[in-house]
Protein backbone atom coordinates (compact mmCIF):
# COMPACT_ATOMS: atom_id res chain seq x y z
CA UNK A 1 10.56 46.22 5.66
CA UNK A 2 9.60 42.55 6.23
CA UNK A 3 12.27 39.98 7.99
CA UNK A 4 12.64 36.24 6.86
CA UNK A 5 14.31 33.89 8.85
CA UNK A 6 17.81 32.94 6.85
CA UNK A 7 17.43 29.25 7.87
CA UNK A 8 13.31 28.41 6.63
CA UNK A 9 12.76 31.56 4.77
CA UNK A 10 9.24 32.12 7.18
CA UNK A 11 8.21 35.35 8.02
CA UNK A 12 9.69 37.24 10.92
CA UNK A 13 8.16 39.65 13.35
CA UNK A 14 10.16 42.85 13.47
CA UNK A 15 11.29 42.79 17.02
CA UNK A 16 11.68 38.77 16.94
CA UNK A 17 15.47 37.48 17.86
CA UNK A 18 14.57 34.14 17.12
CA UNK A 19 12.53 32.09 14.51
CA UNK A 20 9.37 30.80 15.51
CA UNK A 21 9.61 28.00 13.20
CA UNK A 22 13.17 26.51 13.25
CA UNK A 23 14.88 28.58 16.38
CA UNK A 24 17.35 30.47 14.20
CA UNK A 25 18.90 33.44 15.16
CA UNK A 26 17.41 36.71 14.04
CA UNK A 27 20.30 38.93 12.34
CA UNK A 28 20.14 42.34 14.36
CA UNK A 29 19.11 45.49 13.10
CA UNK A 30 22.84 46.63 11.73
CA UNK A 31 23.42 42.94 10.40
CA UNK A 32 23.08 42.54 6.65
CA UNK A 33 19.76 42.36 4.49
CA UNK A 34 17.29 39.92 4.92
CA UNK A 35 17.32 37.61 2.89
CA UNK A 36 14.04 37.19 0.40
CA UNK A 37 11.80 33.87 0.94
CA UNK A 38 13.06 30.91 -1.00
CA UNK A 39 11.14 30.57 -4.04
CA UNK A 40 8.75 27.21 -3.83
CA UNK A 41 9.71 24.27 -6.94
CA UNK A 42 7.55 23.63 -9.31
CA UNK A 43 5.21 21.03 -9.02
CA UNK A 44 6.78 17.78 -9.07
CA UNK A 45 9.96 18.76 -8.84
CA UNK A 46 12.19 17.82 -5.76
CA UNK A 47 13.73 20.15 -4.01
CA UNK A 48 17.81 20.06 -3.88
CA UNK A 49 18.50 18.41 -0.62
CA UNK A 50 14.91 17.29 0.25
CA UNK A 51 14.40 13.49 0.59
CA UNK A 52 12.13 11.96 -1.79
CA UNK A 53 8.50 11.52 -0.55
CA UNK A 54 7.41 7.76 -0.98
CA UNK A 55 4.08 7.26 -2.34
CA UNK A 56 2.03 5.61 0.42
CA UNK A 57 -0.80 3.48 -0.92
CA UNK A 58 -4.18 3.34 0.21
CA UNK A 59 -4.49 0.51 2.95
CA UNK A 60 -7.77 0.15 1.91
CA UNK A 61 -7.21 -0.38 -1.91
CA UNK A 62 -4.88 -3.05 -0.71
CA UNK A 63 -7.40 -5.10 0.93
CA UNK A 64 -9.83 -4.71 -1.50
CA UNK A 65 -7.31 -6.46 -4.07
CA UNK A 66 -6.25 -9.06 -1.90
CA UNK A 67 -10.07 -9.92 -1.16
CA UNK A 68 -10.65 -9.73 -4.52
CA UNK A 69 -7.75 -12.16 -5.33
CA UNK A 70 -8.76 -14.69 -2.99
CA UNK A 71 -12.30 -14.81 -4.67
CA UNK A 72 -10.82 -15.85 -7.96
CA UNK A 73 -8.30 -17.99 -6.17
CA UNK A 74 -11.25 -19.75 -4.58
CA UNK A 75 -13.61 -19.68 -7.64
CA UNK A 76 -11.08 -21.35 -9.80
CA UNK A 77 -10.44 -24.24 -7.10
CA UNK A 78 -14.04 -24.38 -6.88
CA UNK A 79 -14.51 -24.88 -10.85
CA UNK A 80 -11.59 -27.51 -10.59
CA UNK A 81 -13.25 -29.17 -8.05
CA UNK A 82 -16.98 -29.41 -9.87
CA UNK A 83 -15.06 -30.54 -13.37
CA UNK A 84 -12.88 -33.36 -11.06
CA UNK A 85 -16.28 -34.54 -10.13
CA UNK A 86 -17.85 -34.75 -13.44
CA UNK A 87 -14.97 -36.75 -14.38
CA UNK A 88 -14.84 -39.29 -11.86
CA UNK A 89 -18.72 -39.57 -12.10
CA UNK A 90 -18.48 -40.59 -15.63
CA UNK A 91 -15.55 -42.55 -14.84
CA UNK A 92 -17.57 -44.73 -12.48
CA UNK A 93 -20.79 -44.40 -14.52
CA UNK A 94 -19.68 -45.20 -17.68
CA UNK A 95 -18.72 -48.72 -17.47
CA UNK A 96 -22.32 -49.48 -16.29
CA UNK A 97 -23.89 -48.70 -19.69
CA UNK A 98 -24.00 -51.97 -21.61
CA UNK A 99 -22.28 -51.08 -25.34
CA UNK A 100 -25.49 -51.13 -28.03
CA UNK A 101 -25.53 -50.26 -31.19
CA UNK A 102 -27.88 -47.69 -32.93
CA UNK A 103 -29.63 -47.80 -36.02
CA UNK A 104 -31.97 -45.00 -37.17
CA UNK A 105 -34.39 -45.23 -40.56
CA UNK A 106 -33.88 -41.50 -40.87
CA UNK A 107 -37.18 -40.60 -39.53
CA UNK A 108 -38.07 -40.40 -35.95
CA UNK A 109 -36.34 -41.50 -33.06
CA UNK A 110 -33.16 -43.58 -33.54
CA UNK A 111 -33.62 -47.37 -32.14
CA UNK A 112 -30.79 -48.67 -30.14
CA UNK A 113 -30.50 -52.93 -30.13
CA UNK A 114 -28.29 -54.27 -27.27
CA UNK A 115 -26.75 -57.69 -28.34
């Protein structure tokens, strides 16, 4: 008859006094039964006892999103930047145009008469 250690529940060789695994006693040959090997919890379940397992992240999932946030970070300063610039360009350019006024005949291009 097999032997399980009464501690782990690993397998125990018959003439073993000790547990490989944890260092537990061996009962001796007159003590009482061995006791069966725990039954393993379902998946998912937690064993009673047992301390959570934290999920651990990839590392490299991590970097890859902060890269990727820095990108858009930097493309929208970028695009802020270019649509400042068109604005103080046509802030500065726009006064130099002298004010005319346009008159078209409906056909062709319209004229544009600066007074």
């Amino acid at each position: 008859m097999a032997k399980f250690c009464t501690s782990c529940g690993s397998p125990l060789e018959e003439t073993s006094k000790f547990c490989m695994r944890c260092g537990t006693p061996a009962e001796a040959p007159g003590g009482p039964a061995s006791a069966p090997p725990p039954v393993a919890p379902a998946e998912g379940a937690v064993a009673a006892g047992a301390p959570p397992t934290a999920k651990a992240g990839s590392p490299v999932l991590k970097i890859v999103l902060i890269v990727v946030a820095v990108l858009i970070f930097l493309g929208v300063i970028g695009i802020g930047t270019c649509v400042y610039g068109v604005y103080k360009v046509k802030q500065k350019f726009g006064g130099m145009v002298e004010p005319g006024r346009t008159t078209s005949s409906g056909r062709g291009t319209p004229e544009v008469h600066l007074e």
